[in-house]
C-alpha atoms as a PDB file:
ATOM      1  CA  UNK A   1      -9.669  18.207   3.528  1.00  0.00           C
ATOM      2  CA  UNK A   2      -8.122  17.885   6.564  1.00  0.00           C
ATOM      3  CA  UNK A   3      -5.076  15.845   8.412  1.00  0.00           C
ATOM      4  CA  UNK A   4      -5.140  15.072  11.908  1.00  0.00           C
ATOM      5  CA  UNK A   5      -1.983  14.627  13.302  1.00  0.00           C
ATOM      6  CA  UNK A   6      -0.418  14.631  17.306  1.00  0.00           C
ATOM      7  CA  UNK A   7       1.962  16.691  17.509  1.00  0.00           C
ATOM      8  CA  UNK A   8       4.749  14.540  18.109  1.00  0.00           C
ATOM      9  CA  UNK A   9       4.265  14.188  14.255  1.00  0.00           C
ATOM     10  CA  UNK A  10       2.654  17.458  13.287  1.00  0.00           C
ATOM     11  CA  UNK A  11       5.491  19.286  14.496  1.00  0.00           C
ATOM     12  CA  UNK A  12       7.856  17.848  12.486  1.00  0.00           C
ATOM     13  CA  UNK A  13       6.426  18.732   9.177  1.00  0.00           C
ATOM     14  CA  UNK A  14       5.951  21.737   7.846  1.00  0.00           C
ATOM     15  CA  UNK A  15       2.339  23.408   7.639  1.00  0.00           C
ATOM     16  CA  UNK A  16       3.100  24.029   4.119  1.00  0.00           C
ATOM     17  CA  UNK A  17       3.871  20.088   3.332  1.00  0.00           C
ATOM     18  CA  UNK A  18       0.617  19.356   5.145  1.00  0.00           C
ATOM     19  CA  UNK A  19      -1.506  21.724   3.226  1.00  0.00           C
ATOM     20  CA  UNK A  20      -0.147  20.065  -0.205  1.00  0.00           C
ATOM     21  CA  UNK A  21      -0.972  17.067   0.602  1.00  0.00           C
ATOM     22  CA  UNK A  22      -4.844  17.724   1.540  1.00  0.00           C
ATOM     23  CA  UNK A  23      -5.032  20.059  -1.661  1.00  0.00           C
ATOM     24  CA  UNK A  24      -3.223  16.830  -3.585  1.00  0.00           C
ATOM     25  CA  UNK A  25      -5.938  14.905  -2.409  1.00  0.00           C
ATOM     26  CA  UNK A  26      -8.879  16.887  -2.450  1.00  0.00           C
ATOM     27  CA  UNK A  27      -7.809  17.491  -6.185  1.00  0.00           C
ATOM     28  CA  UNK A  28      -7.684  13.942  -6.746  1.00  0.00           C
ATOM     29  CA  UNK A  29     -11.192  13.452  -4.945  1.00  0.00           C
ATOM     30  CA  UNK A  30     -12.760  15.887  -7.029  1.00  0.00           C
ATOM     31  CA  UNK A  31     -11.596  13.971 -10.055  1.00  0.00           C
ATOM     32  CA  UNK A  32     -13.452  11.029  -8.997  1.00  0.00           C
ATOM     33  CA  UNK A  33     -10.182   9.720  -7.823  1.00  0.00           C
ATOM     34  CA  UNK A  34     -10.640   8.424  -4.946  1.00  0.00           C
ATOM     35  CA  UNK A  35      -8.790   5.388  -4.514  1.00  0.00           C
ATOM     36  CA  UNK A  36      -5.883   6.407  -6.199  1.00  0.00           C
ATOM     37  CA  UNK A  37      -5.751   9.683  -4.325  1.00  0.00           C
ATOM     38  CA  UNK A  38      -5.981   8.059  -0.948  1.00  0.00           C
ATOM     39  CA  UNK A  39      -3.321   6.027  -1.568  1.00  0.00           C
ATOM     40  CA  UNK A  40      -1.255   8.342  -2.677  1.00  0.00           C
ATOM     41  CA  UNK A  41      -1.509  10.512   0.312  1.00  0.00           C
ATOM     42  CA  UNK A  42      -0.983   7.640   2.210  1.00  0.00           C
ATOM     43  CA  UNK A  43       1.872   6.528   0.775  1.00  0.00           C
ATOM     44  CA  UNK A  44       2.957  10.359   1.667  1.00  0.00           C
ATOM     45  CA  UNK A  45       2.244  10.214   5.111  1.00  0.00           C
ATOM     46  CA  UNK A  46       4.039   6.838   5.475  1.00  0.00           C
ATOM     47  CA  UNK A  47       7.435   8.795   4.201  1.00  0.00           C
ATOM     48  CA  UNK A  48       6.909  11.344   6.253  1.00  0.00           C
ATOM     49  CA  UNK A  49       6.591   9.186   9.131  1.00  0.00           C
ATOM     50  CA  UNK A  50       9.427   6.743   8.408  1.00  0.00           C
ATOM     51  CA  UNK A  51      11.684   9.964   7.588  1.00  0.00           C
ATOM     52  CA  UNK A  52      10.422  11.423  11.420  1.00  0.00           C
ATOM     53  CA  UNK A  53      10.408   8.553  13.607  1.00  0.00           C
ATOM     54  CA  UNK A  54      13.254   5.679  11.600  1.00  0.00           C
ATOM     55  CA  UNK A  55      12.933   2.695  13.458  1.00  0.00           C
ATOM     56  CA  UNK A  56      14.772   1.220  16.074  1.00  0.00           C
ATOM     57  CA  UNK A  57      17.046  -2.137  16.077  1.00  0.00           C
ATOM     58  CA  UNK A  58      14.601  -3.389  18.252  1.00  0.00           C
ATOM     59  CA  UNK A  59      11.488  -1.575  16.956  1.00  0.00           C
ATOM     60  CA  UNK A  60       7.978  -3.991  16.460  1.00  0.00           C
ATOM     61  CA  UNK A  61       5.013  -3.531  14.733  1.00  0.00           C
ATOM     62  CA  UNK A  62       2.624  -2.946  17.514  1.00  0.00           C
ATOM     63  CA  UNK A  63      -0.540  -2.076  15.433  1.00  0.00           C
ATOM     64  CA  UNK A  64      -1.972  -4.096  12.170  1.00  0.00           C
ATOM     65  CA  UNK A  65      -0.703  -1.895   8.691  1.00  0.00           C
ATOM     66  CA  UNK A  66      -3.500  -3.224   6.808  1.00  0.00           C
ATOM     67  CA  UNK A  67      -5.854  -0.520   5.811  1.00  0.00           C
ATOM     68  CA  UNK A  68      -9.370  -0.242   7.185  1.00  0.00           C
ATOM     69  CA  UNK A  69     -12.285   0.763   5.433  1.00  0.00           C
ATOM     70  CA  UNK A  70     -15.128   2.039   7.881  1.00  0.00           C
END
């Protein structure tokens, strides 16, 4: 398992926090668990994210949030 991020993000989490959260979800995976253990991760990664980069007064949602299975 593995989590791409830039490193405007990377950087700003600790390796350690990203390497729980792939063994999280490859845990869950190997269950079976896949929904549920995406989401969960994602729902991580969206703290993380809203904890690193808080939005602005005038901040807008430049990309769709809807998920997109491929």
């Amino acid at each position: 398992m593995e989590i791409v991020a830039d490193r405007g993000f990377g950087d700003k989490v600790p390796a350690s926090v990203w390497e729980e959260i792939c063994i999280d979800m490859a845990v869950a995976f190997g269950r079976g668990d896949f929904g549920s253990g995406a989401r969960q991760s994602i729902r991580r990664l969206n703290a993380l994210a809203a904890a690193s980069f808080p939005p602005g007064v005038d901040d807008r949602d430049e990309l769709p949030n809807q998920s997109v299975l491929l």
